[in-house]
Protein backbone atom coordinates (compact mmCIF):
# COMPACT_ATOMS: atom_id res chain seq x y z
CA UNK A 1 54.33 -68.88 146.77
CA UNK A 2 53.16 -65.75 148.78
CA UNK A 3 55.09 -62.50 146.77
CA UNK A 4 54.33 -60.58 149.70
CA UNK A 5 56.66 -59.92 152.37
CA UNK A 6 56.35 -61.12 156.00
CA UNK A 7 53.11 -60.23 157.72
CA UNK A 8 51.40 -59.21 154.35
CA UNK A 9 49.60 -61.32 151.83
CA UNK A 10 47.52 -61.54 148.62
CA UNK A 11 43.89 -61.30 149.87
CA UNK A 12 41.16 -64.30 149.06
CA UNK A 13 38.91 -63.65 146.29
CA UNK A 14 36.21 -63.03 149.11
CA UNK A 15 38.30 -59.86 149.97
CA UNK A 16 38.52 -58.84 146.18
CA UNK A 17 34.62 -58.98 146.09
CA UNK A 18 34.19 -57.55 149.21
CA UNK A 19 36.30 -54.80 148.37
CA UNK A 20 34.86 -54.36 145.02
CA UNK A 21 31.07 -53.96 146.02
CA UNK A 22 32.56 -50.42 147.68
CA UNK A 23 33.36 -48.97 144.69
CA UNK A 24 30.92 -46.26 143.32
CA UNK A 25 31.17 -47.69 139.79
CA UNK A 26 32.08 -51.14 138.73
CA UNK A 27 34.92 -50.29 136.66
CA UNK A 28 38.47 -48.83 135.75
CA UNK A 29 37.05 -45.62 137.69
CA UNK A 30 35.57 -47.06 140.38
CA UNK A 31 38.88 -49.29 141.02
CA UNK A 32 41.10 -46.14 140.85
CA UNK A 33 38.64 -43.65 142.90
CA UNK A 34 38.58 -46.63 145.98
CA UNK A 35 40.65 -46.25 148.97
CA UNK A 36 43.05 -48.78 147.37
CA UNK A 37 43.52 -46.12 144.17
CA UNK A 38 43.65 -49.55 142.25
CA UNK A 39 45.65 -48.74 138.66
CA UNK A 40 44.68 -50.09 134.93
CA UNK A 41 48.87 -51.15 135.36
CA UNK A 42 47.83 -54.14 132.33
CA UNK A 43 49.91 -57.09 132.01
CA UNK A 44 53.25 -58.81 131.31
CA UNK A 45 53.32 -61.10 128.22
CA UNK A 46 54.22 -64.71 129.89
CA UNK A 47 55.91 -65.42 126.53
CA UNK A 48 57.68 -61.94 125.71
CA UNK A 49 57.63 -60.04 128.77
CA UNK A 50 55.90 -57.00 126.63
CA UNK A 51 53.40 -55.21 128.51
CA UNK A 52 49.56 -55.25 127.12
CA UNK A 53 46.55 -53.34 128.17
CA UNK A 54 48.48 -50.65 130.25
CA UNK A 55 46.02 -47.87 130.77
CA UNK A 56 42.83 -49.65 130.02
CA UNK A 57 42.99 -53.36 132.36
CA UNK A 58 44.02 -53.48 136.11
CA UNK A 59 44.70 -57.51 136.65
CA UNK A 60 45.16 -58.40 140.09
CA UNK A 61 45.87 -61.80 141.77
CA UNK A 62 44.31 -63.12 144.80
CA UNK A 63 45.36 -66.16 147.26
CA UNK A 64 43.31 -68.63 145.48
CA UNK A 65 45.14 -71.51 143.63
CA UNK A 66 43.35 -74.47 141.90
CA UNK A 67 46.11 -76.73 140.21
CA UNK A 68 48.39 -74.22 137.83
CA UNK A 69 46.02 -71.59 138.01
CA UNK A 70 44.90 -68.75 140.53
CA UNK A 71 42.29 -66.44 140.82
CA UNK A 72 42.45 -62.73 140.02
CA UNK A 73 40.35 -59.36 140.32
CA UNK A 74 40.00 -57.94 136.77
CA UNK A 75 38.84 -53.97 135.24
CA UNK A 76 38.31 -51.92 132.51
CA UNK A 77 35.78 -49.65 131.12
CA UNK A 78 33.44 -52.31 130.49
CA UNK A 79 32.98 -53.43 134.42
CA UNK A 80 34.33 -56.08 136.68
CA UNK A 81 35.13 -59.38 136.66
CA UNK A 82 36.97 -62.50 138.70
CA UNK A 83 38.53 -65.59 136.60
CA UNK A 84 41.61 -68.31 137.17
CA UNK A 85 44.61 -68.04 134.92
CA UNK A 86 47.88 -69.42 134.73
CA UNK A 87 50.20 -68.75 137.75
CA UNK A 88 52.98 -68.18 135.12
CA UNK A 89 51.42 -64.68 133.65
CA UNK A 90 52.78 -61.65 135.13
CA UNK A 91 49.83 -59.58 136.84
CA UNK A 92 49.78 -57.15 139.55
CA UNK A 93 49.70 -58.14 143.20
CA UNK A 94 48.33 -55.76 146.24
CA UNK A 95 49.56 -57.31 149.99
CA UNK A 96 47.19 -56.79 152.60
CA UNK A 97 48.36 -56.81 156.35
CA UNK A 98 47.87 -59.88 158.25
């Protein structure tokens, strides 16, 4: 289920941590002033396909799966965080070269 395409892929939660520890801030400023110029792009309602937090909330998946769910990079103005949701909720991907 890799929505990169060929020789590109979603990097491990390692490599979302990794990266994130670089940032001067751990936050929505810190994402977008990296080298990656990470956006708050929000999120597609899984039910309704409306788009929520665009502007505050960058959501981004990594390669992790666990069962239905999969590990993603989250940031707003309040910090930084890492969880598992649902595979079926639209969130932003970034492909790293292989």
């Amino acid at each position: 289920n890799n929505p990169c395409p060929n020789g590109y892929r979603l990097p491990t939660m390692q490599e979302w941590h990794d990266e994130r520890y670089t940032w001067s801030s751990q936050d929505e400023n810190g994402a977008f002033s990296s080298i990656l110029k990470l956006p708050t792009a929000g999120l597609r309602g899984f039910y309704n396909g409306k788009l929520f937090d665009a502007g505050s909330a960058g959501y981004y998946w990594s390669s992790k799966v666990s069962l239905e769910d999969s590990g993603l990079l989250c940031f707003d103005r309040s910090g930084t965080t890492s969880f598992s949701r649902y595979r079926s909720r639209a969130y932003s991907v970034r492909c790293i070269k292989d």
